[in-house]
Protein backbone atom coordinates (compact mmCIF):
# COMPACT_ATOMS: atom_id res chain seq x y z
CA UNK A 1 0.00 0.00 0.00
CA UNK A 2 1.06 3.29 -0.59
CA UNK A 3 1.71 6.34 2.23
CA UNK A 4 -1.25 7.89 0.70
CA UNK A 5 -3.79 4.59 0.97
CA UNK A 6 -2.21 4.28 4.59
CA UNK A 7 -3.91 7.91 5.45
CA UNK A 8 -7.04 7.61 4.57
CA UNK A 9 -8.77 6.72 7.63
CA UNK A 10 -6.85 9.67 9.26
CA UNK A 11 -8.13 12.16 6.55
CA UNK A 12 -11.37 10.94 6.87
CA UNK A 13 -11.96 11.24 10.20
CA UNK A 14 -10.50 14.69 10.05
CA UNK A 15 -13.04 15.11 7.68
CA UNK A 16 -15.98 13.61 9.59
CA UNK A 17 -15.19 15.89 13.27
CA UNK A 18 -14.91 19.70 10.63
CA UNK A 19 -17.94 18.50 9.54
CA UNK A 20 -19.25 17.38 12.37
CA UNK A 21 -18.38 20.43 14.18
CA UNK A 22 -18.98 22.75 11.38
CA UNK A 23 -22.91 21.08 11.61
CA UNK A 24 -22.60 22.12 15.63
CA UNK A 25 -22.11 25.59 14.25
CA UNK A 26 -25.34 25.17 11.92
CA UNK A 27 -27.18 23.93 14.47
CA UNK A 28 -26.54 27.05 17.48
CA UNK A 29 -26.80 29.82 14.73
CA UNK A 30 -30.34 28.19 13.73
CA UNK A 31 -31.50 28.17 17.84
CA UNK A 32 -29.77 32.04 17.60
CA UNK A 33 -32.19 33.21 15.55
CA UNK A 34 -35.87 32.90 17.52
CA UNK A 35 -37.74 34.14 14.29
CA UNK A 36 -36.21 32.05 11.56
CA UNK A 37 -36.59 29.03 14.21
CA UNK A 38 -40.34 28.76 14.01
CA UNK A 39 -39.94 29.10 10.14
CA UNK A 40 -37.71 25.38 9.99
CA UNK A 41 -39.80 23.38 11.33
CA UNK A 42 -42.19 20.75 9.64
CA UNK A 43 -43.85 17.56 10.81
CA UNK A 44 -42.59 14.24 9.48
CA UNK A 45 -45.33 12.92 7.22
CA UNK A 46 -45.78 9.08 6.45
CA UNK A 47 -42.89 6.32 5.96
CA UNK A 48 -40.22 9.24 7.54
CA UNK A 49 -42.19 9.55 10.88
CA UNK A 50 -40.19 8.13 13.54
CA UNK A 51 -43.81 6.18 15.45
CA UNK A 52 -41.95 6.71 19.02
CA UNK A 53 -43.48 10.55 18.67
CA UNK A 54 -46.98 11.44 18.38
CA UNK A 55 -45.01 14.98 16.84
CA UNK A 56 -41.58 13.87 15.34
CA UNK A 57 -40.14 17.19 13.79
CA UNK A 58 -38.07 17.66 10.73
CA UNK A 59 -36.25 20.83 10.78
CA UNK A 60 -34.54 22.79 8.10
CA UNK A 61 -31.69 22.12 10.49
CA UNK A 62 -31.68 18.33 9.70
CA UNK A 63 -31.53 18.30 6.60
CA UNK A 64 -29.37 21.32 6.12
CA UNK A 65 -26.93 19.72 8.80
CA UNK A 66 -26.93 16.27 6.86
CA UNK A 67 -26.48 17.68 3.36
CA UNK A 68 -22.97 19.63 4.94
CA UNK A 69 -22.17 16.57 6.17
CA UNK A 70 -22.31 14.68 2.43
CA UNK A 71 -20.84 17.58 0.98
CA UNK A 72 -18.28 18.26 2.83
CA UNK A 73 -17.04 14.26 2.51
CA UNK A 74 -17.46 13.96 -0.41
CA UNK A 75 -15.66 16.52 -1.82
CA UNK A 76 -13.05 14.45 -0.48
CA UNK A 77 -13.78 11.62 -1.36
CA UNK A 78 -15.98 11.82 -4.48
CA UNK A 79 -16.73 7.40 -4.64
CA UNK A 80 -18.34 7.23 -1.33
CA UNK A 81 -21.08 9.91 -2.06
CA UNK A 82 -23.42 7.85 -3.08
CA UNK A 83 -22.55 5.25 0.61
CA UNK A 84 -23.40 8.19 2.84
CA UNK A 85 -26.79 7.31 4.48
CA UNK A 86 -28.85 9.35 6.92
CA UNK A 87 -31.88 9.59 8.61
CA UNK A 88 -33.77 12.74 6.52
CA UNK A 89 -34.69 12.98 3.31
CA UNK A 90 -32.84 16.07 1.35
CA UNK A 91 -36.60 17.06 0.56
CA UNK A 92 -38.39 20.32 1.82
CA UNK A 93 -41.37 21.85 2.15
CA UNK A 94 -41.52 25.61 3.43
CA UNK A 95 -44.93 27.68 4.79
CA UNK A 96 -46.04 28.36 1.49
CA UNK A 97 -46.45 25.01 0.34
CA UNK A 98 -43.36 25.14 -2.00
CA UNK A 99 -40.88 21.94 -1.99
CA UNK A 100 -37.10 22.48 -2.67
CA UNK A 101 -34.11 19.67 -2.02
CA UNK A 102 -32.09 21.10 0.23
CA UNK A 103 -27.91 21.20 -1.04
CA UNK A 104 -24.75 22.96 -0.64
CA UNK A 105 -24.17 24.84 -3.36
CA UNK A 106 -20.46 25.63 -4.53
CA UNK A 107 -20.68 29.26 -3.59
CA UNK A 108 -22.32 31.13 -0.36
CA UNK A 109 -24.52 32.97 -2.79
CA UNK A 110 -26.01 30.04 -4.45
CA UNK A 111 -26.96 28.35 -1.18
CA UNK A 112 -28.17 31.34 0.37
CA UNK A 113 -30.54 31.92 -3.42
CA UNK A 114 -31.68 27.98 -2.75
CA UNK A 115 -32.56 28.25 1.10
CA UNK A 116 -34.29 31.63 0.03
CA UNK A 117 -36.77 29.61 -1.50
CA UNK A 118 -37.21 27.78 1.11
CA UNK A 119 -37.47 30.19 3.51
CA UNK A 120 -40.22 32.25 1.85
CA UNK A 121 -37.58 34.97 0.58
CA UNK A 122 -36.39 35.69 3.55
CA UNK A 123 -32.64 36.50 2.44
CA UNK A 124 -31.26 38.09 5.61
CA UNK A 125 -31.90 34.90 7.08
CA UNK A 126 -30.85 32.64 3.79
CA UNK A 127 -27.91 34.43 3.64
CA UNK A 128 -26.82 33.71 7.50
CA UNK A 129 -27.45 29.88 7.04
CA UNK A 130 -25.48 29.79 3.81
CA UNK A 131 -22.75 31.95 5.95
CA UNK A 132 -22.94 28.98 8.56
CA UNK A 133 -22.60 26.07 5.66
CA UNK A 134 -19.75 27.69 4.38
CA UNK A 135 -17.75 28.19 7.29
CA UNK A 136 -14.04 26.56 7.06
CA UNK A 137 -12.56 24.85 10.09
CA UNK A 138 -9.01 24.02 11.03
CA UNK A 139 -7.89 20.86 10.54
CA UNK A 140 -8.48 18.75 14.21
CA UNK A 141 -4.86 17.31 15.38
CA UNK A 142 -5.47 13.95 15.38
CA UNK A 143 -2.56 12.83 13.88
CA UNK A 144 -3.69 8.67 13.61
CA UNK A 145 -1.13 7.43 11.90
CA UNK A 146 -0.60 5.30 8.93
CA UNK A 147 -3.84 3.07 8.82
CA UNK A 148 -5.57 1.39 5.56
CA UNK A 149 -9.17 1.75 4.15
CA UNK A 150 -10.63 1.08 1.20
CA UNK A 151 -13.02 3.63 0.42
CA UNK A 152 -15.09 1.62 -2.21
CA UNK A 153 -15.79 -0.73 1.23
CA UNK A 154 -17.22 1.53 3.83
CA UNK A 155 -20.18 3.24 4.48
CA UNK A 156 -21.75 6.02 6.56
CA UNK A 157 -24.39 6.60 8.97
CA UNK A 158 -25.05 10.47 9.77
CA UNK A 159 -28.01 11.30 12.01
CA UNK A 160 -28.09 15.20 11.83
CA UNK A 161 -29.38 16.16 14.97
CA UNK A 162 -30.28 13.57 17.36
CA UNK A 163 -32.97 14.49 19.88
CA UNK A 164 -34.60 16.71 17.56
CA UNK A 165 -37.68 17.60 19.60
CA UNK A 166 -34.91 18.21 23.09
CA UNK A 167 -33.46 20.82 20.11
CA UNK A 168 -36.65 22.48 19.41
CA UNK A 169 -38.17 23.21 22.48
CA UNK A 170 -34.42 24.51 23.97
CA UNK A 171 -34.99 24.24 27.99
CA UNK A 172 -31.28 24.31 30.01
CA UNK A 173 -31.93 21.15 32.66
CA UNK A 174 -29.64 21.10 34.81
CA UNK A 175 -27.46 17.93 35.46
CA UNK A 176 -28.23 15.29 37.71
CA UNK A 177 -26.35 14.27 40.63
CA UNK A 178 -24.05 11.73 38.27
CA UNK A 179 -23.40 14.53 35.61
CA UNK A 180 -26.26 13.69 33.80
CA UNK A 181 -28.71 16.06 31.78
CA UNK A 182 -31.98 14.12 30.76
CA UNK A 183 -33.66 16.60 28.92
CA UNK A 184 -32.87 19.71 27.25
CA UNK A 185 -30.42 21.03 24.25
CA UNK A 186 -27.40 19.30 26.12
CA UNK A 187 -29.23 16.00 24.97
CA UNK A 188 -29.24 16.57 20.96
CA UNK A 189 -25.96 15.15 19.09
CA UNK A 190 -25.05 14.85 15.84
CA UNK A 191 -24.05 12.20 15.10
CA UNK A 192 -21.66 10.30 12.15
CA UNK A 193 -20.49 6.30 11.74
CA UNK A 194 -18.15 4.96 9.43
CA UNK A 195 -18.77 1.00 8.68
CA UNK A 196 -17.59 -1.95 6.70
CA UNK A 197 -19.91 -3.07 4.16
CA UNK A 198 -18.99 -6.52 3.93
CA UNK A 199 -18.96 -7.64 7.67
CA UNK A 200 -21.15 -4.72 8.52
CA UNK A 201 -18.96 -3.15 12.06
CA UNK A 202 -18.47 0.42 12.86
CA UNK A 203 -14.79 2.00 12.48
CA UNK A 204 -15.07 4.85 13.08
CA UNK A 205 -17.68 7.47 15.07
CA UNK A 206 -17.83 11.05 15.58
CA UNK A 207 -20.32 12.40 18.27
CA UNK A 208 -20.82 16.47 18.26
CA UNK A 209 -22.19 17.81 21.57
CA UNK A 210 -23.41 21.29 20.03
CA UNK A 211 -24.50 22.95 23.40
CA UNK A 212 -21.87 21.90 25.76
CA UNK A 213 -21.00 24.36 27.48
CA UNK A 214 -21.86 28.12 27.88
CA UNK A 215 -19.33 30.88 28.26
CA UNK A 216 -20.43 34.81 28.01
CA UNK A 217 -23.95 33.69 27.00
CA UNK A 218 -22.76 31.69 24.06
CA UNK A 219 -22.93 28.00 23.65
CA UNK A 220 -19.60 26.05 22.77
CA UNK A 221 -19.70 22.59 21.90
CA UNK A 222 -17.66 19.56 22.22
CA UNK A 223 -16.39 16.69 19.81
CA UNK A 224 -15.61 13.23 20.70
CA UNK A 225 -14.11 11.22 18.08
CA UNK A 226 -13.15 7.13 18.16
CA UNK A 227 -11.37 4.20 15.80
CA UNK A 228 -11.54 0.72 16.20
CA UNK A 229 -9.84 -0.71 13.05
CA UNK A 230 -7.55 -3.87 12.74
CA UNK A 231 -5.11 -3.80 15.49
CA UNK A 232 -5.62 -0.28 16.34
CA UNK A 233 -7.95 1.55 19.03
CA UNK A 234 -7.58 5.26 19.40
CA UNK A 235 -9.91 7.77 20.52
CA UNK A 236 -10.00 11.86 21.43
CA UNK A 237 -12.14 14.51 22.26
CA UNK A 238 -11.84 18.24 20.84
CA UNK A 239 -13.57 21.03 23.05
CA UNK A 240 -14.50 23.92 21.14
CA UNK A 241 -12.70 26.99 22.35
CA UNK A 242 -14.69 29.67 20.20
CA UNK A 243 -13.63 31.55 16.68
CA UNK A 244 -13.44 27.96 14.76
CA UNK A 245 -10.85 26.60 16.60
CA UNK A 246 -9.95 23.41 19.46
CA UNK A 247 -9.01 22.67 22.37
CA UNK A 248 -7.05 19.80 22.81
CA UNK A 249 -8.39 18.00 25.43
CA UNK A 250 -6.98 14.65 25.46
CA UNK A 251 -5.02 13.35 22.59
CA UNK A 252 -4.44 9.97 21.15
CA UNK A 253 -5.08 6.96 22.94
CA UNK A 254 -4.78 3.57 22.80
CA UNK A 255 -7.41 1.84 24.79
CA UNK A 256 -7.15 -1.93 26.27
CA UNK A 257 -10.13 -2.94 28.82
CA UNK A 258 -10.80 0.09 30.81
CA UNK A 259 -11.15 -0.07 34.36
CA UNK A 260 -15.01 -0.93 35.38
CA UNK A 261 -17.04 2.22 35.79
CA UNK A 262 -18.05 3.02 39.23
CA UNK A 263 -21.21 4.31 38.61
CA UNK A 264 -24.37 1.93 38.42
CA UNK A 265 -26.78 3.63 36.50
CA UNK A 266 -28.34 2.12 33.60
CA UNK A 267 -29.40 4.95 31.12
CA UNK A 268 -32.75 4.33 29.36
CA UNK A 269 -35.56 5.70 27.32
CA UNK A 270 -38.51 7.09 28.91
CA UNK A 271 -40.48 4.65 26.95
CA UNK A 272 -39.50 1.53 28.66
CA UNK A 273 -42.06 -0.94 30.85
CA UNK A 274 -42.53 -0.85 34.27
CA UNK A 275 -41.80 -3.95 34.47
CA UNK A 276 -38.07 -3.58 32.65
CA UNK A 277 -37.05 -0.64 35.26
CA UNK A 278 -38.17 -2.60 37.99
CA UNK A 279 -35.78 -5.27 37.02
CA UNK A 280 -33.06 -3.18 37.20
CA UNK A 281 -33.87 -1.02 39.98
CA UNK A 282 -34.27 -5.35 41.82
CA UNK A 283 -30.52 -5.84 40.64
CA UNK A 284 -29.36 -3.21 42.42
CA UNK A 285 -29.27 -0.48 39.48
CA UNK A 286 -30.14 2.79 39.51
CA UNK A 287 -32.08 3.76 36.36
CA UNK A 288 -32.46 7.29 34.83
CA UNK A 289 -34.41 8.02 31.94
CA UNK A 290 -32.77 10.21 29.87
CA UNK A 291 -33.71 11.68 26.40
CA UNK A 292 -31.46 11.38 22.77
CA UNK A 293 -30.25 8.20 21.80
CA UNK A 294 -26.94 9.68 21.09
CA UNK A 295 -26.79 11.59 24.38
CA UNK A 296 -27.57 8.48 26.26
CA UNK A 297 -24.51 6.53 24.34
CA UNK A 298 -22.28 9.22 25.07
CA UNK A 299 -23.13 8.89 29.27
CA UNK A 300 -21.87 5.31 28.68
CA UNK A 301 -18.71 6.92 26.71
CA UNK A 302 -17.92 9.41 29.42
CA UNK A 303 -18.60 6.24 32.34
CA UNK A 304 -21.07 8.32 34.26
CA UNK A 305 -23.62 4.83 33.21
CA UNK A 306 -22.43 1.59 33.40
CA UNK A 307 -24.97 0.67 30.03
CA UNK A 308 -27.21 1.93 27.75
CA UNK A 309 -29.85 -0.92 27.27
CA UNK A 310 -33.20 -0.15 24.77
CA UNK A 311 -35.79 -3.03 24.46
CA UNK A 312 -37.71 -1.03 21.89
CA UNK A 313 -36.00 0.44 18.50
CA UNK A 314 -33.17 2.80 17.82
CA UNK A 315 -32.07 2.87 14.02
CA UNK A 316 -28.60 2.20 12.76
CA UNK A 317 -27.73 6.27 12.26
CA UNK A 318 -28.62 6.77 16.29
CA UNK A 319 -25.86 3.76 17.23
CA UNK A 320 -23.24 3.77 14.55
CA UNK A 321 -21.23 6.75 15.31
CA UNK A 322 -21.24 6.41 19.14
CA UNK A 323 -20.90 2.25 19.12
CA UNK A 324 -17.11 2.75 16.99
CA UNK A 325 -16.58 4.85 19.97
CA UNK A 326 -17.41 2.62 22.45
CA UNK A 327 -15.17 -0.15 20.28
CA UNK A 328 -12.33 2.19 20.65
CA UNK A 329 -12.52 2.28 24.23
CA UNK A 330 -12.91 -1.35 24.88
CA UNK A 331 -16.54 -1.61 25.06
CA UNK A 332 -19.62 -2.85 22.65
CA UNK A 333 -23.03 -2.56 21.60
CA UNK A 334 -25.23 -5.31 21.51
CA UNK A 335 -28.49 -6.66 19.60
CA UNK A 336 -30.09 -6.80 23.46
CA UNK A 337 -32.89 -8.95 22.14
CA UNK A 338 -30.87 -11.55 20.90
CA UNK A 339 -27.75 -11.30 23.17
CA UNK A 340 -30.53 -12.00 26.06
CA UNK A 341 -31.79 -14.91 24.02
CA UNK A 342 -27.94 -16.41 24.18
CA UNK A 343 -27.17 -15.54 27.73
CA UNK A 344 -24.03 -14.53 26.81
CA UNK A 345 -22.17 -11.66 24.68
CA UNK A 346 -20.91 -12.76 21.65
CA UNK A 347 -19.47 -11.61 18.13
CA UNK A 348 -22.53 -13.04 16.72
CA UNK A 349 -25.35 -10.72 18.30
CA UNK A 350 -22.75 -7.28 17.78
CA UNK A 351 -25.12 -4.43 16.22
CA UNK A 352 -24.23 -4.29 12.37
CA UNK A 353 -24.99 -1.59 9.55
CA UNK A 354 -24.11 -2.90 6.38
CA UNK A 355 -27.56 -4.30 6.10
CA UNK A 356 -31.36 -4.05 7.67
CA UNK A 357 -31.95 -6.19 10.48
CA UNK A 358 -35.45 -7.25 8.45
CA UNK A 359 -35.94 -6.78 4.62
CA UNK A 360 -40.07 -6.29 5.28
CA UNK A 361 -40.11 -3.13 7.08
CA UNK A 362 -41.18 -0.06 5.43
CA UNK A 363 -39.51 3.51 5.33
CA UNK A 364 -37.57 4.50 7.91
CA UNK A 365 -38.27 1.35 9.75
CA UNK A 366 -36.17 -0.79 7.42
CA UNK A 367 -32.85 0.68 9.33
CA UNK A 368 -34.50 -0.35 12.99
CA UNK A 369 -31.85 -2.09 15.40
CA UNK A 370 -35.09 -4.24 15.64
CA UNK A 371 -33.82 -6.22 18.97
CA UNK A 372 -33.25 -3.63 21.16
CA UNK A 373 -29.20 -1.81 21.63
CA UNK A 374 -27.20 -3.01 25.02
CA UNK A 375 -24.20 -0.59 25.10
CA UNK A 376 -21.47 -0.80 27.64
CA UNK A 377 -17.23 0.24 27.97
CA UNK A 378 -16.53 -2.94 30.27
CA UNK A 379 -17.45 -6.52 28.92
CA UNK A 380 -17.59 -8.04 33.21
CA UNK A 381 -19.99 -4.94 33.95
CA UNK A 382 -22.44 -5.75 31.10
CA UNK A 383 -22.03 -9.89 31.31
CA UNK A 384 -23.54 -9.29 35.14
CA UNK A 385 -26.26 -6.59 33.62
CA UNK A 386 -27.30 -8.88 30.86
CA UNK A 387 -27.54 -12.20 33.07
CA UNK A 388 -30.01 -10.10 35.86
CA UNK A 389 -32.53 -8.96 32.21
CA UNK A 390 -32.45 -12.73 31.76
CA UNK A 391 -33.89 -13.80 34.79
């Protein structure tokens, strides 16, 4: 292999976290702006609506967030355009009735003359969007190292803004005892997985925290980035330190089994039975309910839960990004139905994208992790969670 081949993975995930954070970027101007807010938003009609949510939101923001996202990678790396999957639909509808496909156009003008449309010629406001698309970011330091990939092999999952409806209705709750927020705009991620398409496992994850932090009124965000590919597992996060730029937090890392997490809360939706929490809550667990699959993933990642477990559906752009993570730090993600089935966890019953989970589903529903999701960091943690939800 050449020097060049060797880099790819590291030039893609540079890629993946300035779009990723450039998407953060999208996503805080859009809450900035309180009038052109209540113009984005539009109710998911049909095979798109998510059936978790009596009112499951798409926003201009999606779909603005995930066509960055395809742009910005593949103008990269033009053969894996058509391999970049994500939850929304590049299709819009604005106030008036009118339906545009939202894209990034090759100049700030000709996005800003597209999302006019769209935003019923409103072109102070088009113009500020198209500002935020075009935005160029630094290149992250995360120097990887030499590391195959071939491109024409992998695919990837972007969810654009994970807890959507947390994002919308923008309430500050403050954290828990354990560190955790579950509600409010600290729960939406965005969120980006790189996979194999032949054996179907993550590589490679991004997860974008957009409203982080707050400093003089202004929200900063965070970026947590992860590999897990052939011998190698190396991980980082990037803190946003204002103007474009990074701060460094912790730099490469390779990660054996990590030390078991002392906490022993088991994150889950607010959805789950009675009957499933009281399970937990009988082994000993403390449970919290917390909303944003991706936010609840990244509790796991930051060991302030021992698991993330879901009996009902997630969808393969809500796990892909955060479960390379987890793979980078030692840990896994699950199909909980079937792992439960076995007892045990085993290669076998590890989530997979390549591929739905059941051909017969329509829409949306085709990309369901139709089991259930069991996410953890330590394997002796989860192997003593998973035996008590089998009893």
């Amino acid at each position: 292999l050449t020097f060049h081949l060797m880099r790819i993975m590291d030039v893609l995930v540079s890629e993946l976290v300035k779009a990723a954070e450039k998407a953060a970027h999208i996503a805080r101007t859009c809450r900035q702006e309180k009038e052109l807010f209540q113009l984005l938003i539009e109710e998911k009609q049909g095979d798109a609506k998510n059936t978790n949510f009596k009112h499951d939101f798409k926003t201009l923001a999606d779909v603005l967030i995930q066509e960055t996202i395809r742009h910005s990678v593949a103008a990269k790396f033009p053969a894996m355009k058509d391999n970049i999957r994500g939850e929304e639909t590049n299709s819009f509808t604005n106030t008036l009735g009118q339906h545009a496909h939202v894209q990034v156009c090759s100049t700030v003008e000709e996005t800003a003359s597209l999302l006019e449309t769209i935003l019923d010629g409103n072109h102070t406001a088009s113009m500020l969007l198209a500002k935020a698309v075009h935005v160029e970011f630094s290149d992250p330091p995360l120097q990887l190292g030499p590391l195959p990939l071939d491109t024409n092999k992998i695919g990837i999952w972007v969810d654009p803004l994970d807890g959507t409806n947390e994002y919308i209705t923008g309430k500050e709750v403050p954290p828990t005892q354990h560190g955790i927020h579950v509600a409010g705009l600290h729960c939406c991620t965005i969120l980006i997985g790189v996979f194999d398409m032949v054996t179907g496992l993550p590589l490679a994850g991004v997860v974008s925290q957009p409203f982080y932090d707050k400093e003089c009124g202004y929200w900063l965000g965070r970026c947590i980035w992860g590999v897990s590919h052939f011998h190698v597992r190396t991980t980082g996060e990037l803190r946003d330190c204002g103007h474009h730029g990074y701060r460094h937090s912790w730099g490469k890392m390779m990660y054996e089994e990590p030390m078991a997490t002392i906490s022993d809360v088991v994150v889950i939706s607010s959805s789950e039975s009675s009957d499933f929490i009281q399970k937990l809550t009988g082994g000993g667990y403390e449970v919290v309910q917390v909303k944003g699959a991706g936010y609840k993933q990244l509790c796991v990642i930051d060991k302030i839960a021992v698991a993330f477990i879901r009996d009902g559906s997630t969808y393969k752009w809500d796990t892909c990004g955060p479960h390379a993570i987890l793979r980078s730090r030692g840990g896994d993600m699950m199909e909980f139905g079937h792992a439960r089935e076995l007892q045990k966890l085993t290669n076998e019953v590890v989530v997979k994208y390549a591929t739905p989970d059941n051909d017969l589903l329509p829409g949306a529903q085709l990309w369901r992790n139709s089991t259930g999701v069991f996410a953890y960091l330590h394997s002796n943690s989860a192997q003593r969670l998973l035996q008590l939800m089998t009893q």
